[in-house]
C-alpha atoms as a PDB file:
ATOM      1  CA  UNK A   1      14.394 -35.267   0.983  1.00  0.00           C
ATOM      2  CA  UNK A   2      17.292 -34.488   3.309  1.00  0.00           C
ATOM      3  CA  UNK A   3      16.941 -32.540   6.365  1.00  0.00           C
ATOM      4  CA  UNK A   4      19.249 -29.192   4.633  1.00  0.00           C
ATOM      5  CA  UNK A   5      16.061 -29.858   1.642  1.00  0.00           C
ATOM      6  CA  UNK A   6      13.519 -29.648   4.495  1.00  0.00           C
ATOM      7  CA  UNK A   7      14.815 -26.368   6.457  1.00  0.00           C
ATOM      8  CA  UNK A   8      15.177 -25.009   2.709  1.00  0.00           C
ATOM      9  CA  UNK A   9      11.736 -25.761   2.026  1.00  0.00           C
ATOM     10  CA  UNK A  10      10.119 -24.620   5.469  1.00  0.00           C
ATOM     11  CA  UNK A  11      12.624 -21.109   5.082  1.00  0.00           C
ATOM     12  CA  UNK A  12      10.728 -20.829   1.339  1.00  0.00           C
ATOM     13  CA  UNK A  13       7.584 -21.031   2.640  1.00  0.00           C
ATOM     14  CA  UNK A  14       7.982 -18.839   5.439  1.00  0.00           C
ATOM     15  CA  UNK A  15       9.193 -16.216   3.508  1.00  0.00           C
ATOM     16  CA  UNK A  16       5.824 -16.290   1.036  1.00  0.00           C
ATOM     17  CA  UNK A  17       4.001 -16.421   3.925  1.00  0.00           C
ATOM     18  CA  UNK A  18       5.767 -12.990   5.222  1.00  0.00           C
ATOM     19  CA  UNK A  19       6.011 -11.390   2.202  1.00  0.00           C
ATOM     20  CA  UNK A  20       2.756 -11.584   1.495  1.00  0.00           C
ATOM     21  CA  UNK A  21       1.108 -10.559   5.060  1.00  0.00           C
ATOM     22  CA  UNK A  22       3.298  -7.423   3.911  1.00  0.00           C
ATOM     23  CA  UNK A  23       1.886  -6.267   1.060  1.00  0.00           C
ATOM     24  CA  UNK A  24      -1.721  -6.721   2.722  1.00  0.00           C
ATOM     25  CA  UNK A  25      -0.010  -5.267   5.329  1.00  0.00           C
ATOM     26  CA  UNK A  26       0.839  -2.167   3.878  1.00  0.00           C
ATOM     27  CA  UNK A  27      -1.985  -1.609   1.994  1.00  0.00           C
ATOM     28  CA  UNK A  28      -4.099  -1.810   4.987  1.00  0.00           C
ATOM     29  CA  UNK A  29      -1.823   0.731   6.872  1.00  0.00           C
ATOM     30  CA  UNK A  30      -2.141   2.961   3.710  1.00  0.00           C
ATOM     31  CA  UNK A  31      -6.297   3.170   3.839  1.00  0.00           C
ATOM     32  CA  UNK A  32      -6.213   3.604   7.474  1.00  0.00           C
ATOM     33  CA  UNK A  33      -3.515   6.506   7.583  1.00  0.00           C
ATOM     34  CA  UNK A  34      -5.322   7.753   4.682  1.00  0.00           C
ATOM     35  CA  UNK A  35      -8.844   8.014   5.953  1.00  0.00           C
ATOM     36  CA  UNK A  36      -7.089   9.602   9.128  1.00  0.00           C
ATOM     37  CA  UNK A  37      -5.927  12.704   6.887  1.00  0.00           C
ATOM     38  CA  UNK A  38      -8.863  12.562   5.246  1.00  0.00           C
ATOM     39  CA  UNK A  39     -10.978  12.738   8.473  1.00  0.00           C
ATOM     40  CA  UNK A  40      -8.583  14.965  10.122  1.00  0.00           C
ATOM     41  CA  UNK A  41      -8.727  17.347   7.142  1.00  0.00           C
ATOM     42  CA  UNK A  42     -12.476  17.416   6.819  1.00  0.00           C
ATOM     43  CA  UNK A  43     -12.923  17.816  10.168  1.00  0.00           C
ATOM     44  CA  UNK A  44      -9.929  20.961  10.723  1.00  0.00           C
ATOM     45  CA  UNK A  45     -12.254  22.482   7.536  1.00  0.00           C
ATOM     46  CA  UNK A  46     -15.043  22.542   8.779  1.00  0.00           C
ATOM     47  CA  UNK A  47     -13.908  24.278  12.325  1.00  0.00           C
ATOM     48  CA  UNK A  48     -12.619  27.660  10.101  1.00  0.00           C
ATOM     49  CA  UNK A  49     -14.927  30.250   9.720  1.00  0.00           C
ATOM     50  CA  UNK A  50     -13.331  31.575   7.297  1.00  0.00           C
ATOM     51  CA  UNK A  51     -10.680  30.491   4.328  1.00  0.00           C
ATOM     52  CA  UNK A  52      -8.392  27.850   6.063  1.00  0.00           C
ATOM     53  CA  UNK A  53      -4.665  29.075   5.566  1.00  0.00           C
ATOM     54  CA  UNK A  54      -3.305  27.967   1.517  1.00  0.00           C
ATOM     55  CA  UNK A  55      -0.581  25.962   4.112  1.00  0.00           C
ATOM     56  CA  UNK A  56      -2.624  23.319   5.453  1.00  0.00           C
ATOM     57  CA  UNK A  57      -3.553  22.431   1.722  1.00  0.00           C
ATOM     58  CA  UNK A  58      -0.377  22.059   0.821  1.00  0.00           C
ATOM     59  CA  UNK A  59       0.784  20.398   3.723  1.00  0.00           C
ATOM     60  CA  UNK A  60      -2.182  17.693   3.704  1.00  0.00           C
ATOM     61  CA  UNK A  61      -1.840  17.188   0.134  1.00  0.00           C
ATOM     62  CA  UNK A  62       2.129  16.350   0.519  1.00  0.00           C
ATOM     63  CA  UNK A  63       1.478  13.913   3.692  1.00  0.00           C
ATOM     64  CA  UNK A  64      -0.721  12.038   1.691  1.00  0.00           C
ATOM     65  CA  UNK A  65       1.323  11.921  -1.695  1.00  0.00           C
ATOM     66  CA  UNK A  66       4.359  10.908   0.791  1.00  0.00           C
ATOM     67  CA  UNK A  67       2.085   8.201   2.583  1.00  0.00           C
ATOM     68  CA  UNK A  68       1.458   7.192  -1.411  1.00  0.00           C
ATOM     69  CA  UNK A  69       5.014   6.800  -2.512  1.00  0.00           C
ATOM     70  CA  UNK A  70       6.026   4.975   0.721  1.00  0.00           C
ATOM     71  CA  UNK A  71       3.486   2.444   0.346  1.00  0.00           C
ATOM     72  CA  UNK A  72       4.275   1.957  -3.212  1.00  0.00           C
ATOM     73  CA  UNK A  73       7.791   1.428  -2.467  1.00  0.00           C
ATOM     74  CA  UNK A  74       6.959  -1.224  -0.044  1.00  0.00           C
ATOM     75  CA  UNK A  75       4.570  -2.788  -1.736  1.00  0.00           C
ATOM     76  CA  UNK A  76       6.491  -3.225  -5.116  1.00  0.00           C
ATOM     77  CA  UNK A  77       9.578  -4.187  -2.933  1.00  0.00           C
ATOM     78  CA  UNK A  78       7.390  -6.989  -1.133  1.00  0.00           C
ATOM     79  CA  UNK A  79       5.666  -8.500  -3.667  1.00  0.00           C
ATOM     80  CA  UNK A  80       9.109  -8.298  -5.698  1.00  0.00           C
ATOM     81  CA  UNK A  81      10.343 -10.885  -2.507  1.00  0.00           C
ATOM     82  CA  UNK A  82       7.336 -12.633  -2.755  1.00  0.00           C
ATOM     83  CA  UNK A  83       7.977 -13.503  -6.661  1.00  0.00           C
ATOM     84  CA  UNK A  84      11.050 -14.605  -6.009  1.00  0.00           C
ATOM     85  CA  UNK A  85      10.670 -16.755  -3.297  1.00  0.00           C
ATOM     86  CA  UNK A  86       7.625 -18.354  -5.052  1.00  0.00           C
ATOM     87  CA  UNK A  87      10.050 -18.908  -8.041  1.00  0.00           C
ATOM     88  CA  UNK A  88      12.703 -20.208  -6.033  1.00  0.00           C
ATOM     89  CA  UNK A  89       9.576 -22.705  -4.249  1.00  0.00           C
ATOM     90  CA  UNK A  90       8.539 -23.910  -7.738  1.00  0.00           C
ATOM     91  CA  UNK A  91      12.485 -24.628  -8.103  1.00  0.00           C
ATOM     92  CA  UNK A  92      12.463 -26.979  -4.869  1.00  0.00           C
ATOM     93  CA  UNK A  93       9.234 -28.412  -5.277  1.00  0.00           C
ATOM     94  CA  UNK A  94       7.745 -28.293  -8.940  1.00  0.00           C
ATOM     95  CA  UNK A  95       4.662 -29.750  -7.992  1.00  0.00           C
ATOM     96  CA  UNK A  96       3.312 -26.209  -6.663  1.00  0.00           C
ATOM     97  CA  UNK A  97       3.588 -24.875 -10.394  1.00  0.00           C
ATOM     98  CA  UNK A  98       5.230 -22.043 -12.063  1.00  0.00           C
ATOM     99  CA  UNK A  99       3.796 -18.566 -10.852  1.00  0.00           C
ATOM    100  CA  UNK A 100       0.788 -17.495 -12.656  1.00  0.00           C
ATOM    101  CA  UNK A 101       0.151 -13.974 -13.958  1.00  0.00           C
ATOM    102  CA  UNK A 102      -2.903 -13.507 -11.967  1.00  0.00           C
ATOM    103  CA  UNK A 103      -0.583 -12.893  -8.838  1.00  0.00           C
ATOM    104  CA  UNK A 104       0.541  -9.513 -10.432  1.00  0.00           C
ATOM    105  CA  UNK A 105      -3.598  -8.259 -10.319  1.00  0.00           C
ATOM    106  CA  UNK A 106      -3.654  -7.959  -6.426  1.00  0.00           C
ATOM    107  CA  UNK A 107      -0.589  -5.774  -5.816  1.00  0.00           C
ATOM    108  CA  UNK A 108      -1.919  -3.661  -9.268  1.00  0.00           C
ATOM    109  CA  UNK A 109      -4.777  -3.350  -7.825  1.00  0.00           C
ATOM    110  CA  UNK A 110      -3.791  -1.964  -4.697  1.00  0.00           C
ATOM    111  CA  UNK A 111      -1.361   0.587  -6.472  1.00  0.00           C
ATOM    112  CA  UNK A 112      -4.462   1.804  -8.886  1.00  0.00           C
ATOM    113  CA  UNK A 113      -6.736   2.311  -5.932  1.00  0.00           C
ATOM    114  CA  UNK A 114      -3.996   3.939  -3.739  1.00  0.00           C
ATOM    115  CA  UNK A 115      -3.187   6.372  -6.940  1.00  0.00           C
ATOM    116  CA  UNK A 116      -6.803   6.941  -7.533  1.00  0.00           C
ATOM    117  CA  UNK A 117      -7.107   7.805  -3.546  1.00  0.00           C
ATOM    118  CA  UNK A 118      -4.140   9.999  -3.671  1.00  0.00           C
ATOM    119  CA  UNK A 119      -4.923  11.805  -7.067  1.00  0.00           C
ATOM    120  CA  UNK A 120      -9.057  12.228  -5.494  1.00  0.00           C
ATOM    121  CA  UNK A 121      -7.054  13.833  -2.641  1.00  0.00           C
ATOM    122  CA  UNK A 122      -5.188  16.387  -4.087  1.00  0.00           C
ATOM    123  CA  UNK A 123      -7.797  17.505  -6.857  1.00  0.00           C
ATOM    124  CA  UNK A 124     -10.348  17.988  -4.237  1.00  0.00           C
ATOM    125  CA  UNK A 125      -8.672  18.497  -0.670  1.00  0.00           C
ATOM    126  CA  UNK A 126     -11.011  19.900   1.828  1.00  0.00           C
ATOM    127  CA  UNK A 127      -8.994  22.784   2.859  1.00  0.00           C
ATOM    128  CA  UNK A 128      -9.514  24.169  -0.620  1.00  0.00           C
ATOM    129  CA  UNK A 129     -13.575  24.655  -0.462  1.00  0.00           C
ATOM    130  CA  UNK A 130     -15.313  27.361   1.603  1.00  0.00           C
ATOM    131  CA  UNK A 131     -16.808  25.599   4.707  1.00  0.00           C
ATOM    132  CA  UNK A 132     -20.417  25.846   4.903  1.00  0.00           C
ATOM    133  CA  UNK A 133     -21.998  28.543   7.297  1.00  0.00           C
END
């Protein structure tokens, strides 16, 4: 292997390595944003006496649908990066194997529990129920 074959090799890697720290990454940022509107909204709910304005509902409901479609942007887009640079590494160095199927159940995963999360959300947002007295 030449040196060019070597930097090649070590760039490949790198870039696995980075792209998938990413979509962990942003799947981690996702739950902890998330549970921080969640907390935040529970907690703003139960401090009205009465109704909590129809605003805050709306408002909560669109941060977390926005935190939803920016996360699934990024995490598509990385683990997009990631199958191509673990293509390209099976190109260099076929010993490592062709890329398996299995590595699309990790980023589906996250998407499914981030839509469940998101959906759970806006059915049953905390500024919509009476607080209790």
């Amino acid at each position: 292997m030449s040196s060019q074959e070597d930097k090649e090799h070590d760039f490949v890697r790198a870039r696995i390595v980075q792209f998938g720290q990413r979509t962990y990454g942003w799947f981690k940022t996702f739950i902890q944003t998330y549970s921080a509107i969640v907390g935040g909204s529970v907690w703003l709910r139960l401090k009205f006496k009465e109704p909590a304005p129809i605003e805050y509902a709306h408002l909560s409901s669109a941060l977390v649908f926005l935190l939803f479609l920016i996360s699934l942007v990024i995490i598509i887009d990385s683990h997009i990066s990631w199958c191509g640079y673990r293509d390209r590494l099976y190109v260099l160095e076929p010993k490592v194997g062709p890329r398996k199927f299995k590595s699309l159940i990790t980023p589906t995963l996250m998407l499914f529990v981030m839509a469940v999360a998101t959906v759970g959300f806006v059915c049953f947002n905390p500024f919509e129920f009476v607080a209790p007295k």
